[in-house]
N, C-alpha and C. Protein backbone atom coordinates (compact mmCIF):
# COMPACT_ATOMS: atom_id res chain seq x y z
N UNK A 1 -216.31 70.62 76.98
CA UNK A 1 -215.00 70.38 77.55
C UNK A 1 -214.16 71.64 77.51
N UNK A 2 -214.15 72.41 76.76
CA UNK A 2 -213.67 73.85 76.33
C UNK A 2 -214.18 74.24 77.74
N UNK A 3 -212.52 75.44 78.47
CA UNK A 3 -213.51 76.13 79.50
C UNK A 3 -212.70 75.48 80.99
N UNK A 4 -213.20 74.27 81.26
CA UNK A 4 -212.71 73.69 82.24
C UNK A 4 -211.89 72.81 82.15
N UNK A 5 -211.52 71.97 83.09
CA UNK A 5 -210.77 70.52 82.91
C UNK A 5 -211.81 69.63 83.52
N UNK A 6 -211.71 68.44 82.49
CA UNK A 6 -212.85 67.44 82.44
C UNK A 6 -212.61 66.05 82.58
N UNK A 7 -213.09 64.99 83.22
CA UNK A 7 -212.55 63.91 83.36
C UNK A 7 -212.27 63.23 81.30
N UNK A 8 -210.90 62.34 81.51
CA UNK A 8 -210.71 61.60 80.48
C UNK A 8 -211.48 60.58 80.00
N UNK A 9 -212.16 59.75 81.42
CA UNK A 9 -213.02 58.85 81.07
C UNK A 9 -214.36 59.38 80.52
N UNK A 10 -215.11 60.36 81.03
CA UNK A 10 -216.42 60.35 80.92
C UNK A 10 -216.54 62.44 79.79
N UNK A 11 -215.63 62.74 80.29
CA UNK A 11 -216.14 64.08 79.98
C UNK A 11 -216.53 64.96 81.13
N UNK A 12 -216.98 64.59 81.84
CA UNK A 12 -217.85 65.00 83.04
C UNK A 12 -216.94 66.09 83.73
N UNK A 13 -217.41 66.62 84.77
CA UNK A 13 -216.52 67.64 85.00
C UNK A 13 -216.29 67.17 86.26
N UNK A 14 -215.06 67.71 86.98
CA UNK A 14 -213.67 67.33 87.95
C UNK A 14 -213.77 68.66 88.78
N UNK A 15 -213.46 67.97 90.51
CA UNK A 15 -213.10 68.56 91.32
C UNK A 15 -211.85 68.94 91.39
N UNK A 16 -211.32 69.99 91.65
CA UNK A 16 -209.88 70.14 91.69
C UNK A 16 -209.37 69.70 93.07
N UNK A 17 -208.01 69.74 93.43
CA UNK A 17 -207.35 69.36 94.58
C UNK A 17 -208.14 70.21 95.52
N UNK A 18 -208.27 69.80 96.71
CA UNK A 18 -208.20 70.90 97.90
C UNK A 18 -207.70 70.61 99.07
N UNK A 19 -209.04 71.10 100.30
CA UNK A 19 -208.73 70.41 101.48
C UNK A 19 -208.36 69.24 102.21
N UNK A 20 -209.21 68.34 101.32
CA UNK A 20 -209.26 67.06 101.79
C UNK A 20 -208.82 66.12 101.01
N UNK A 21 -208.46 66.45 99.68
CA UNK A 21 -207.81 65.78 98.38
C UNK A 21 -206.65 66.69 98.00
N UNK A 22 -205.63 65.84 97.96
CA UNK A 22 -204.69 66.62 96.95
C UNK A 22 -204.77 65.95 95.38
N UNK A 23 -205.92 65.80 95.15
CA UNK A 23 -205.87 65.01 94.07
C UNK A 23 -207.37 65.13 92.71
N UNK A 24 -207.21 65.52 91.91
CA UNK A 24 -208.51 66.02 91.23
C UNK A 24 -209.81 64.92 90.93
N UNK A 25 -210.35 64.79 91.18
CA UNK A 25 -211.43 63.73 91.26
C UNK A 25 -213.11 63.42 90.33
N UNK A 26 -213.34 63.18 89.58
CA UNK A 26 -214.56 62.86 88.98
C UNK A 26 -215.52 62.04 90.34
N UNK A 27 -216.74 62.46 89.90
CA UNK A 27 -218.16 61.78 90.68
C UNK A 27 -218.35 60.52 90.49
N UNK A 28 -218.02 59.91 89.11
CA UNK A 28 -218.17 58.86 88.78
C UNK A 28 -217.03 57.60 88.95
N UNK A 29 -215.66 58.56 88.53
CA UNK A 29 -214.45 57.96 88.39
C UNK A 29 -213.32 57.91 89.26
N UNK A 30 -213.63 58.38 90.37
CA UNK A 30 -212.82 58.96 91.35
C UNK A 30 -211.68 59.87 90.89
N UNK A 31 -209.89 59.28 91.44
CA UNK A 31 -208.68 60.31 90.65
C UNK A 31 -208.76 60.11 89.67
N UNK A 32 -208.58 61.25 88.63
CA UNK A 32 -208.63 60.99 87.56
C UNK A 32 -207.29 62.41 87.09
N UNK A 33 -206.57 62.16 85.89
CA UNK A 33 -206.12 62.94 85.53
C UNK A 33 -206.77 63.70 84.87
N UNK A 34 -206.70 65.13 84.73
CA UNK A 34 -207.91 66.03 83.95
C UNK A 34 -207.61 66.19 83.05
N UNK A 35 -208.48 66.32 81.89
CA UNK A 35 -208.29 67.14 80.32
C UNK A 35 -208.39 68.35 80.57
N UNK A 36 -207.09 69.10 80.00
CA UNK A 36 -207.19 70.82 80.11
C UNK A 36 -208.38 71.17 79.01
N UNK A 37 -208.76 72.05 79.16
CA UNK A 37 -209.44 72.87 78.08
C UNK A 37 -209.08 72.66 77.10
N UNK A 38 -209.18 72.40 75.65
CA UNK A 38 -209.02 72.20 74.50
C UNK A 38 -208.97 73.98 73.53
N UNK A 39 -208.27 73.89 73.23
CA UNK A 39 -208.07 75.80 72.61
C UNK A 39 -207.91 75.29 70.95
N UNK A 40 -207.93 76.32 69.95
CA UNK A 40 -208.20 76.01 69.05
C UNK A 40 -206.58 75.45 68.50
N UNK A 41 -206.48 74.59 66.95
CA UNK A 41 -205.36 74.49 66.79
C UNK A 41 -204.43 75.25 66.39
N UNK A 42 -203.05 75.23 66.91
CA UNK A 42 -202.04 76.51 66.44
C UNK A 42 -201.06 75.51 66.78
N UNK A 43 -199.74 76.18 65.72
CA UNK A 43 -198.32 75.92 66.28
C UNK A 43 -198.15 75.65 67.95
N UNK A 44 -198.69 77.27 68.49
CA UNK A 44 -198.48 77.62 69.98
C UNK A 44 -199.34 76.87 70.92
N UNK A 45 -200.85 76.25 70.69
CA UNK A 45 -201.29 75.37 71.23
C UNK A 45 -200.72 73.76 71.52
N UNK A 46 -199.94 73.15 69.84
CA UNK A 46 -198.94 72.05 69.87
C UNK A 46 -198.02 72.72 71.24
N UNK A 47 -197.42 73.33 70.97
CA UNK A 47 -196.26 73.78 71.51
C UNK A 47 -196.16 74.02 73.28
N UNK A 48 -197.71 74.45 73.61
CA UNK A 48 -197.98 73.97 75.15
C UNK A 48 -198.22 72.79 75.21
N UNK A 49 -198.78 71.78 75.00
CA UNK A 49 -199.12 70.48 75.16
C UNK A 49 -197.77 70.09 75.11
N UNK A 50 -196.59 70.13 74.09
CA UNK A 50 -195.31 69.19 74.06
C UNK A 50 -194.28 69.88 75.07
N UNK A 51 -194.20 70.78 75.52
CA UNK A 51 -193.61 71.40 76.69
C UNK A 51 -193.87 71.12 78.20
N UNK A 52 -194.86 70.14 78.40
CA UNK A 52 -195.82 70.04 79.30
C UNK A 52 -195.67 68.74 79.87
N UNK A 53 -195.43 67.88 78.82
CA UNK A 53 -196.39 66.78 78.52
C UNK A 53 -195.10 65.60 79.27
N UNK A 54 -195.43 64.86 79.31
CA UNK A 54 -194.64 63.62 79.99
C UNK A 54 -194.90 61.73 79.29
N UNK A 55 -195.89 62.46 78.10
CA UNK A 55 -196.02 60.74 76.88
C UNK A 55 -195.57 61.67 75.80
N UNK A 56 -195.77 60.58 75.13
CA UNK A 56 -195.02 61.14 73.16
C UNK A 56 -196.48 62.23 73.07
N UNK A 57 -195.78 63.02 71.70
CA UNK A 57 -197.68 63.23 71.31
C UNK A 57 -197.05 63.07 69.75
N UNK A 58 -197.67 62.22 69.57
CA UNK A 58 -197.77 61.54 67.99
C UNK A 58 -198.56 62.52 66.81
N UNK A 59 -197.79 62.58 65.72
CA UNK A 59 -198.42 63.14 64.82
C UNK A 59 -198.17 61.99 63.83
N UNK A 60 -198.80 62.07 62.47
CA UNK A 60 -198.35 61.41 61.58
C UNK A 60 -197.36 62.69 60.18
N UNK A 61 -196.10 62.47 60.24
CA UNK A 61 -195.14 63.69 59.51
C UNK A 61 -194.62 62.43 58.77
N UNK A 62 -194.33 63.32 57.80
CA UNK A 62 -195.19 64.09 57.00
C UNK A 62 -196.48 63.62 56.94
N UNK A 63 -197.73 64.31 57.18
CA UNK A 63 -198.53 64.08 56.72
C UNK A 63 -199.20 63.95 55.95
N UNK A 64 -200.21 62.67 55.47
CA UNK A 64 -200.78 62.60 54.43
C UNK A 64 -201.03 63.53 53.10
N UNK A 65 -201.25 63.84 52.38
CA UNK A 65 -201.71 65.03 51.45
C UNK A 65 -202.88 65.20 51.42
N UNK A 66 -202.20 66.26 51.58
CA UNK A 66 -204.55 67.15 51.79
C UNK A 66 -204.86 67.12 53.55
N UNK A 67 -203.82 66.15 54.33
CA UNK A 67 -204.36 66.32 55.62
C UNK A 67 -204.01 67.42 56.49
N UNK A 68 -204.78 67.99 57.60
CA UNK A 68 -204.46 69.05 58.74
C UNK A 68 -204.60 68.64 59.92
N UNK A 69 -203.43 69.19 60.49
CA UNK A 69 -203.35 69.25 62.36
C UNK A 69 -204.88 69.76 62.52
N UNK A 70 -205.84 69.14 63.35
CA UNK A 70 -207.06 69.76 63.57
C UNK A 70 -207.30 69.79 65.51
N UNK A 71 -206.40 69.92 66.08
CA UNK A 71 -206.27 69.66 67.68
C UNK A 71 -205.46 69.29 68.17
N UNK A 72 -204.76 69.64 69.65
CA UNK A 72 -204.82 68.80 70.47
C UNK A 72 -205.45 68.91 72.21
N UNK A 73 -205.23 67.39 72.61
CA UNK A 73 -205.92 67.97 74.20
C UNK A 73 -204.97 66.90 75.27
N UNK A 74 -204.44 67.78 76.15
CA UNK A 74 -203.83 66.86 76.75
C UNK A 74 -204.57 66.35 78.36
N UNK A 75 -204.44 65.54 79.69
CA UNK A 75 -204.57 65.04 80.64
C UNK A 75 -203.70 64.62 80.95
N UNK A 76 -203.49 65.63 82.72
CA UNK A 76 -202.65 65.79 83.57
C UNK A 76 -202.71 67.56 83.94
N UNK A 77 -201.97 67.82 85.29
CA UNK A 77 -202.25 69.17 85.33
C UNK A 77 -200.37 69.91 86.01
N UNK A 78 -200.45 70.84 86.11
CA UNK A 78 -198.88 71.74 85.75
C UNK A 78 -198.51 70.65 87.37
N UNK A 79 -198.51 70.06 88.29
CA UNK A 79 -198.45 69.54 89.00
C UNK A 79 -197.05 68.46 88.80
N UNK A 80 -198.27 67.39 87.81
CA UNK A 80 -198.06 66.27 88.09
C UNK A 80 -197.77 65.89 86.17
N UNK A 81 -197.71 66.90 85.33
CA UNK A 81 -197.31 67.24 84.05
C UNK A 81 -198.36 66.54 83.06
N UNK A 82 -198.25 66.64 81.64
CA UNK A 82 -199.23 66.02 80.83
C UNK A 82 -199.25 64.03 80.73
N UNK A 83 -199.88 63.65 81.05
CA UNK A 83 -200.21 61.82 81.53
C UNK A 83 -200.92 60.73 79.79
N UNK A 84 -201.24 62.02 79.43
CA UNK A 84 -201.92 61.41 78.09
C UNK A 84 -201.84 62.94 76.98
N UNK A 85 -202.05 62.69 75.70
CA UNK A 85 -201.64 63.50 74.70
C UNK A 85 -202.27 63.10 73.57
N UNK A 86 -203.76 63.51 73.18
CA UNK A 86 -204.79 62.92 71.93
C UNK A 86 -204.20 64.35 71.18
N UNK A 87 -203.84 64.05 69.61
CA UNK A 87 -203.51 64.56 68.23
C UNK A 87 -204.83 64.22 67.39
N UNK A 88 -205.49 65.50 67.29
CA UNK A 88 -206.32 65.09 65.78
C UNK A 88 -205.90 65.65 64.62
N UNK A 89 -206.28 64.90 63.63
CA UNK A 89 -205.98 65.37 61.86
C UNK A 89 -207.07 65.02 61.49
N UNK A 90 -207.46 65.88 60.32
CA UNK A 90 -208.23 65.70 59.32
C UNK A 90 -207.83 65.90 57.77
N UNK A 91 -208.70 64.81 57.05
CA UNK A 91 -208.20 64.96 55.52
C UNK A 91 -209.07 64.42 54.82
N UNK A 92 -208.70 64.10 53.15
CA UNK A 92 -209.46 63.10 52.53
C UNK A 92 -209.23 61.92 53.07
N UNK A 93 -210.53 61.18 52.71
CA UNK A 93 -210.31 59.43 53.28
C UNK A 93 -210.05 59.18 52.59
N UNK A 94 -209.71 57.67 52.61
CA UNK A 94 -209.01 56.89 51.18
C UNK A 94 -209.87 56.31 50.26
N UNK A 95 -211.14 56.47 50.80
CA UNK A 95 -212.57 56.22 49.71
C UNK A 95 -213.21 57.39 49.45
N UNK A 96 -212.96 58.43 49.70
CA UNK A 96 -213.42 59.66 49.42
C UNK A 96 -214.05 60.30 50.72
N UNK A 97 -214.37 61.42 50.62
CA UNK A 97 -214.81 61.61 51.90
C UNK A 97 -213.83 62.43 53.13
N UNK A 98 -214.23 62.83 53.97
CA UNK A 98 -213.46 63.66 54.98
C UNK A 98 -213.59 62.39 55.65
N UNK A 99 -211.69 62.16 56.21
CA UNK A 99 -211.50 61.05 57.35
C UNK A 99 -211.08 61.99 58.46
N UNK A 100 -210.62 61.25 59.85
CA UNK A 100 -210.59 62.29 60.91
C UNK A 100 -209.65 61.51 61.61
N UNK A 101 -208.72 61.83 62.67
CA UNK A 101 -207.62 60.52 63.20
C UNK A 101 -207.46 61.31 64.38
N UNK A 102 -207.28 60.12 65.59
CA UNK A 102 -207.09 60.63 66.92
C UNK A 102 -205.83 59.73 67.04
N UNK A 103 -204.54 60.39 67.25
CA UNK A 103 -203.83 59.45 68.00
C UNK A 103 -203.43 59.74 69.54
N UNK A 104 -203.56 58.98 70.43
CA UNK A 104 -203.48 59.29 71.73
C UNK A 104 -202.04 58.22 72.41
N UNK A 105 -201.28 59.20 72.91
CA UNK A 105 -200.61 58.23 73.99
C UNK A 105 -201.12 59.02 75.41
N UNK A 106 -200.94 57.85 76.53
CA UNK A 106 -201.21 57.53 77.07
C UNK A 106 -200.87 56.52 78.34
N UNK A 107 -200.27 57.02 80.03
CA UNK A 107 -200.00 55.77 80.38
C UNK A 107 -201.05 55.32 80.87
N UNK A 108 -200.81 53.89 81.54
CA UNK A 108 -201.44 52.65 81.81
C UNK A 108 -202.79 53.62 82.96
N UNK A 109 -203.60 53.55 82.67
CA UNK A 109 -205.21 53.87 83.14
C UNK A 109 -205.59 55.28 83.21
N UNK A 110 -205.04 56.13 82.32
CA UNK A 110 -205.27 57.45 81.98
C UNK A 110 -206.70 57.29 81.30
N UNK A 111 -207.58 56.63 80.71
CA UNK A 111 -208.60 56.29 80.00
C UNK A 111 -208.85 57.45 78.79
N UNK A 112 -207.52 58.08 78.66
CA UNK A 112 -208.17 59.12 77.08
C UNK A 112 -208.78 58.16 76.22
N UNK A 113 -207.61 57.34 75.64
CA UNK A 113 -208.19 56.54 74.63
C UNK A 113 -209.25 55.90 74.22
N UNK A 114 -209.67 55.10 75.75
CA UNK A 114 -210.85 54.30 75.69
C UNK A 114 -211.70 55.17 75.06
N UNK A 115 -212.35 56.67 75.87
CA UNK A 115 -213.24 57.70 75.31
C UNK A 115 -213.29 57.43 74.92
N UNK A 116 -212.32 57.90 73.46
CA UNK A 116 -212.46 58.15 72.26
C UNK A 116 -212.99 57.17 70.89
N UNK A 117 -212.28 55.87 71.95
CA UNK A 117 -212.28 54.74 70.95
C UNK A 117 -213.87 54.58 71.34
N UNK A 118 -214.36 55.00 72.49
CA UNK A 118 -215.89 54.53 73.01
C UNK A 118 -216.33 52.97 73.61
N UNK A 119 -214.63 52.65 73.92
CA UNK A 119 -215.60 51.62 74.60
C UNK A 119 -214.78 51.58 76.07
N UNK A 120 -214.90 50.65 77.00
CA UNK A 120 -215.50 50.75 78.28
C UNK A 120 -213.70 50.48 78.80
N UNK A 121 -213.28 51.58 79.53
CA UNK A 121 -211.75 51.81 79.82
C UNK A 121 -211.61 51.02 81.06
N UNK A 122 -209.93 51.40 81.42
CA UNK A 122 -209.01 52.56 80.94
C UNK A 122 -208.57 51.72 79.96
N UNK A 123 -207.96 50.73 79.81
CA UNK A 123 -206.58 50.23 78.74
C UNK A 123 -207.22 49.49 77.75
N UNK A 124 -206.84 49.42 76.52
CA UNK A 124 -207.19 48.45 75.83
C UNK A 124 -206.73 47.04 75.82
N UNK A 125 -206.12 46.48 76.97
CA UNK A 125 -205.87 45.53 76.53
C UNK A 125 -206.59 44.33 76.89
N UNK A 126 -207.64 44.43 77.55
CA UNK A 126 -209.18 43.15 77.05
C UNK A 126 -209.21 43.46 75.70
N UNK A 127 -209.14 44.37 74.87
CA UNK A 127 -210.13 44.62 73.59
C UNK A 127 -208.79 43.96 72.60
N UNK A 128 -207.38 43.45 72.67
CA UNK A 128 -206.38 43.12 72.09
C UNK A 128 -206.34 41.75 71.77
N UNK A 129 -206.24 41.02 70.65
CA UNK A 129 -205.57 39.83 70.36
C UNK A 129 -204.10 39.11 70.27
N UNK A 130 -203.59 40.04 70.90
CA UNK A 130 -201.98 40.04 70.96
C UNK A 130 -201.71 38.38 70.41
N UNK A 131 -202.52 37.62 70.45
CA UNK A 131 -201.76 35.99 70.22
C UNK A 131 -201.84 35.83 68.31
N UNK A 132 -202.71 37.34 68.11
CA UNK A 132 -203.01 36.77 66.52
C UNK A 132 -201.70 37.59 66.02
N UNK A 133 -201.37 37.22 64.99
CA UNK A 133 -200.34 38.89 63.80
C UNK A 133 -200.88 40.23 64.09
N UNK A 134 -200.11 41.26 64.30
CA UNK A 134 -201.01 42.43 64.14
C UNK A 134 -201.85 42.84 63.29
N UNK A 135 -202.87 43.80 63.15
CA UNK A 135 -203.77 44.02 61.95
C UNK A 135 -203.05 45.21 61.46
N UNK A 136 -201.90 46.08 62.15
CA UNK A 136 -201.55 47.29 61.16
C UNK A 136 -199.99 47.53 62.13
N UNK A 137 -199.35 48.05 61.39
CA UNK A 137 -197.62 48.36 61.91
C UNK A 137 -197.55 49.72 61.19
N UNK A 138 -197.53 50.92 62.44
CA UNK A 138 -197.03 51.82 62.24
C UNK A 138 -195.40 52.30 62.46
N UNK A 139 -194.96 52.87 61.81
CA UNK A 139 -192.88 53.43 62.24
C UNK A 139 -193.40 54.55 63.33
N UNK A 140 -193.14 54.08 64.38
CA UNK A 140 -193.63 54.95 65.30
C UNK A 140 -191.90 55.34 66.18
N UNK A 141 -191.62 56.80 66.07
CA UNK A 141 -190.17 57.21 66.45
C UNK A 141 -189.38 56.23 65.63
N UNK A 142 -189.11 55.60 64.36
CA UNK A 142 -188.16 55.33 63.90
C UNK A 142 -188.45 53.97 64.14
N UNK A 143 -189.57 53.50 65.20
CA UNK A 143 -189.06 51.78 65.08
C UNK A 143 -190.59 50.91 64.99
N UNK A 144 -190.48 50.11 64.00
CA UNK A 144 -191.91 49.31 63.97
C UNK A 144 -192.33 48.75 64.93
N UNK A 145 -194.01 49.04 64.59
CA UNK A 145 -194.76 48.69 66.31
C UNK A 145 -195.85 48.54 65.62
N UNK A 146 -196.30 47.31 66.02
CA UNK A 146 -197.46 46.71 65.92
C UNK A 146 -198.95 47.16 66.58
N UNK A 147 -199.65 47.26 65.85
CA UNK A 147 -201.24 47.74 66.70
C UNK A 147 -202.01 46.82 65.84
N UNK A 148 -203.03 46.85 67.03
CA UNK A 148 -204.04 45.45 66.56
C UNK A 148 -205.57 45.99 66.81
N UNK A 149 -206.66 45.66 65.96
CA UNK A 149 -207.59 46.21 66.14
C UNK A 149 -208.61 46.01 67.54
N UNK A 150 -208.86 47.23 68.02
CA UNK A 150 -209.46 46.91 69.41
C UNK A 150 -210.96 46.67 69.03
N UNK A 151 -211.70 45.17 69.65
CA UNK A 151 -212.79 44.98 69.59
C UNK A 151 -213.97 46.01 70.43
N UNK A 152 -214.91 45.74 69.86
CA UNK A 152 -216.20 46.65 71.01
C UNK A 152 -216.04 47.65 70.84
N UNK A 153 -214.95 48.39 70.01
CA UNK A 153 -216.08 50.07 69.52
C UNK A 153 -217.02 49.73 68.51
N UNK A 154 -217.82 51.15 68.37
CA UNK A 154 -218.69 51.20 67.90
C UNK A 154 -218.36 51.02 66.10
N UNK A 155 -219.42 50.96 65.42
CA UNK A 155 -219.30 50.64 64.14
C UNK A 155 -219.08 51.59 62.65
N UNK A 156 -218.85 53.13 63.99
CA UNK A 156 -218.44 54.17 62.84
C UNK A 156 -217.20 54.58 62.91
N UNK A 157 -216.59 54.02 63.25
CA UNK A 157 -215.36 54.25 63.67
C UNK A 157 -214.43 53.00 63.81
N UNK A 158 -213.26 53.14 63.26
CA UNK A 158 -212.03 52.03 63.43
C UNK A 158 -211.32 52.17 64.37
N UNK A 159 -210.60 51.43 64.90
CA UNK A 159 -209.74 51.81 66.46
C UNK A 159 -208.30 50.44 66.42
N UNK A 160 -207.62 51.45 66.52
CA UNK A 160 -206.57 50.33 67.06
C UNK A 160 -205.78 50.90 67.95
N UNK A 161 -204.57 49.96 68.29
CA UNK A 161 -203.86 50.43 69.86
C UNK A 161 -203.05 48.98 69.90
N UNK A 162 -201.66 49.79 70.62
CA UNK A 162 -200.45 48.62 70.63
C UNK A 162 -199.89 49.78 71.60
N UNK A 163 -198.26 49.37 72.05
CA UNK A 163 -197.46 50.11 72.69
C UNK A 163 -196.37 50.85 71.74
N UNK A 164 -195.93 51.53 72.43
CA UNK A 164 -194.63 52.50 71.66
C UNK A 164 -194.03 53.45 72.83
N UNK A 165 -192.64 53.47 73.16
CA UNK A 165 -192.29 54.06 73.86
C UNK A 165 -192.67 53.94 75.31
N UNK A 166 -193.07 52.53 76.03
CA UNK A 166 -193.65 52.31 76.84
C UNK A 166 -194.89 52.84 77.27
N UNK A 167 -195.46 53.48 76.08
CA UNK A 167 -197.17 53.88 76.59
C UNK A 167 -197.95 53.38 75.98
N UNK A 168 -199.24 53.57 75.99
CA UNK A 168 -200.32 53.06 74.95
C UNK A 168 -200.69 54.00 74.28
N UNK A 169 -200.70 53.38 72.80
CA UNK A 169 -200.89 54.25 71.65
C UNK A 169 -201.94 53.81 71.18
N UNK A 170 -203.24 54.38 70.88
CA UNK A 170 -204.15 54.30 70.39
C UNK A 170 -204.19 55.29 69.03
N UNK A 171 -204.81 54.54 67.63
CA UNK A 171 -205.24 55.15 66.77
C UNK A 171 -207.02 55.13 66.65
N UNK A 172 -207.70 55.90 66.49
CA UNK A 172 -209.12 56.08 66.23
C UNK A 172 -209.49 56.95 65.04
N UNK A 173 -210.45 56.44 64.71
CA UNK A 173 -210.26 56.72 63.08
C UNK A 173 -211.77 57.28 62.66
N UNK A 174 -212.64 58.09 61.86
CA UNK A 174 -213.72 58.29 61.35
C UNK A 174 -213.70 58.27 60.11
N UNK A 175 -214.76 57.92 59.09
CA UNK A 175 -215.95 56.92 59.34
C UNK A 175 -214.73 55.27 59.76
N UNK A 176 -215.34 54.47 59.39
CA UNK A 176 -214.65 53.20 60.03
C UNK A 176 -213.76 52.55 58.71
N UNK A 177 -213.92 53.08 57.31
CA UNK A 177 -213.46 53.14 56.46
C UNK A 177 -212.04 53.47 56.38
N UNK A 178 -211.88 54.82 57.13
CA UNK A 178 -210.59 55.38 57.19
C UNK A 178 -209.48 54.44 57.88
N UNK A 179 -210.61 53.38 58.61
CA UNK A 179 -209.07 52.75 59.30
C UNK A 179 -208.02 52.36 58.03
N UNK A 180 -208.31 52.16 56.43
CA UNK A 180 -207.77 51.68 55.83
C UNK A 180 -205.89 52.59 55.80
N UNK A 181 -206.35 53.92 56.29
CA UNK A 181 -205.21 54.95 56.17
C UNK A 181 -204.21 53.59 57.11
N UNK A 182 -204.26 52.77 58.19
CA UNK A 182 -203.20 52.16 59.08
C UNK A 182 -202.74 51.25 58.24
N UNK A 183 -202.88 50.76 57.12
CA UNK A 183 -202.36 49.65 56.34
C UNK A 183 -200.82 50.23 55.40
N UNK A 184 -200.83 51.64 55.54
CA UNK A 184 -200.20 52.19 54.54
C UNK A 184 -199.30 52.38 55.64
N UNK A 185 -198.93 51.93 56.15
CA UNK A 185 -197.54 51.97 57.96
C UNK A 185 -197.01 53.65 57.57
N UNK A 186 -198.17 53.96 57.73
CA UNK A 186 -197.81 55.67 58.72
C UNK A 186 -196.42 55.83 59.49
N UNK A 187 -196.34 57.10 59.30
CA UNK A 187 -194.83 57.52 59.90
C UNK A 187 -195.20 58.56 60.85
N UNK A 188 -194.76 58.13 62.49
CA UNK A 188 -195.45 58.86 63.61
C UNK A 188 -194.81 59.17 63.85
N UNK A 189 -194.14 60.54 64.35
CA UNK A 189 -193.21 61.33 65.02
C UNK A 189 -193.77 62.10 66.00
N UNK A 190 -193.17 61.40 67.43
CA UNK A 190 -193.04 62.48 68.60
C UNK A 190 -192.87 63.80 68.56
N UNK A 191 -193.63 64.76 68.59
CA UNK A 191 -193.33 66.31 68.27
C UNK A 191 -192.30 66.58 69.18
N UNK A 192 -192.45 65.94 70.59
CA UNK A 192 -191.17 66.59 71.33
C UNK A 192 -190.12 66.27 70.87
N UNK A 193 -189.53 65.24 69.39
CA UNK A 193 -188.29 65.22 69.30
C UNK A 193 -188.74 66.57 67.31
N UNK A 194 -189.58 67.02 67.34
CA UNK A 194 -189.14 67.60 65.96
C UNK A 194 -188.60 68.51 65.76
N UNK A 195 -188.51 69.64 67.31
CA UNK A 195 -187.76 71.07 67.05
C UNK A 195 -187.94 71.79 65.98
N UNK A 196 -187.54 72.98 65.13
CA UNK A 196 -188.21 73.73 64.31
C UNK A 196 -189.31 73.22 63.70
N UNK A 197 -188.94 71.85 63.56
CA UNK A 197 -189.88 71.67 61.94
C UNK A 197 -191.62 71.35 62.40
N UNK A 198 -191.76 71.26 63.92
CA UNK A 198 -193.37 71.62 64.69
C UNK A 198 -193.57 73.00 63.75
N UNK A 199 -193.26 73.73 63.78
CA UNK A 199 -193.86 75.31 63.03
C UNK A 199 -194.17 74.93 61.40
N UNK A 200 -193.99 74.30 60.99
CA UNK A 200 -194.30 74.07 60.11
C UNK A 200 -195.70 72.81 59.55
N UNK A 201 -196.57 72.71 60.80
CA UNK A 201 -197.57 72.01 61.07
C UNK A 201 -198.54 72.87 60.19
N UNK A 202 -199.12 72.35 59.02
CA UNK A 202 -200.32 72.96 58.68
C UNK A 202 -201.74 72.80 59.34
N UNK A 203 -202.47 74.05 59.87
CA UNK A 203 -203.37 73.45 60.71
C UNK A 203 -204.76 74.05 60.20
N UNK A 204 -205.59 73.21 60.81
CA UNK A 204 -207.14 73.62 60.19
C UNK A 204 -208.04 73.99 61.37
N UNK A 205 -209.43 73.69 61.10
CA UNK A 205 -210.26 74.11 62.20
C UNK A 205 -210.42 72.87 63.44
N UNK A 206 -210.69 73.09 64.13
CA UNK A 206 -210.98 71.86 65.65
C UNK A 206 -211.85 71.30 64.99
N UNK A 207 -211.05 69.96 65.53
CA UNK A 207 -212.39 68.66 65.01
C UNK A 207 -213.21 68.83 65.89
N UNK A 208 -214.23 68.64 66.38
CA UNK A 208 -215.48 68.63 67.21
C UNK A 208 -214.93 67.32 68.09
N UNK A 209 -214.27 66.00 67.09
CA UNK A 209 -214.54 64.75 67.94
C UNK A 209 -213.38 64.80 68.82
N UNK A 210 -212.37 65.72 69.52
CA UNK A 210 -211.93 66.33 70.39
C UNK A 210 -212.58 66.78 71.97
N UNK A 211 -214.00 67.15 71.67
CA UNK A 211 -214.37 67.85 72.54
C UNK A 211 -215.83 66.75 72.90
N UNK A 212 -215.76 65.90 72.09
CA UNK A 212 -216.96 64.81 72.55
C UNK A 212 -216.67 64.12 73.69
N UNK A 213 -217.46 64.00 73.99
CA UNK A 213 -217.95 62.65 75.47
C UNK A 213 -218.46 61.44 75.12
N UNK A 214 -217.99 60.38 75.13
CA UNK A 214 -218.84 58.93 74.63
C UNK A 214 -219.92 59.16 74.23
């Protein structure tokens, strides 16, 4: 994915606008908004993505202890502005172990999330029980919001997803253990509202599960 811009759903790689499209297109998926290139993490990498961008991009601030900014990647292009906004961190898990966290917003059929979560997009909301209690409530911008675990990912990984700010917020989690970090109602802050205190993001190396394809 590094390199080019790549479809959100599949990974695959995207035609850009031209003659006959003003519109960037996957083989498989037709329009699709593109994933820019993924660059390593920095202040200045946050700092293009939230300048750009047109959804929240969620971090969890303060973050955990021991955890690092390890990415981000946004979809959409200088056009038509950023459409979706995946945040990774990495840290200890809460059973030991390196955990890993994707949070993605996202509007309605951008399919970042699905990717990631790995199962079959754009929206999660077949994979939602909305009629049961939620399974986890994050303070997301200051106001509680419910996310509920999305069925049909895979079994190494935890996944949930609710709304916030009128988009879809997906959390994805490694190993599937870590989902336990959503019980502890995380505190998510929009970087575009943090002003200085983004520079003060401690950051580590790129997660890999950034640059994966289902």
């Amino acid at each position: 994915m590094r390199g080019e811009p790549s479809c959100p759903k599949c990974g695959g790689r995207v035609r850009a606008p031209g003659l006959f499209s003003d519109a960037w297109q996957c083989d498989v998926h037709g329009v699709v908004h593109p994933v820019q290139p993924v660059i390593p993490p920095s202040v200045e990498a946050l700092d293009v993505v939230v300048h750009r961008t047109r959804v929240p991009v969620w971090m969890p601030w303060p973050l955990p202890v021991g955890w690092l900014f390890t990415g981000v990647a946004s979809a959409g292009d200088d056009r038509s502005g950023g459409r979706a906004a995946a945040v990774a961190c990495t840290g200890p898990g809460p059973l030991g172990g390196m955990g890993e966290l994707i949070l993605v917003a996202e509007e309605i059929g951008v399919g970042l999330g699905a990717r990631y979560a790995g199962v079959d997009g754009p929206d999660p909301g077949p994979y939602l029980d909305v009629e049961k209690p939620a399974d986890a409530k994050v303070l997301a911008a200051g106001r509680p919001t419910p996310l509920w675990h999305v069925s049909g990912a895979p079994d190494d990984r935890a996944v949930f997803a609710g709304e916030a700010l009128g988009m879809w917020l997906w959390a994805v989690l490694w190993p599937e253990q870590s989902g336990l970090l959503m019980y502890d109602e995380l505190v998510l802050t929009d970087l575009r509202e943090a002003g200085a205190e983004a520079e003060l993001v401690p950051c580590g190396a790129l997660s890999p599960r950034l640059l994966e394809a289902p």
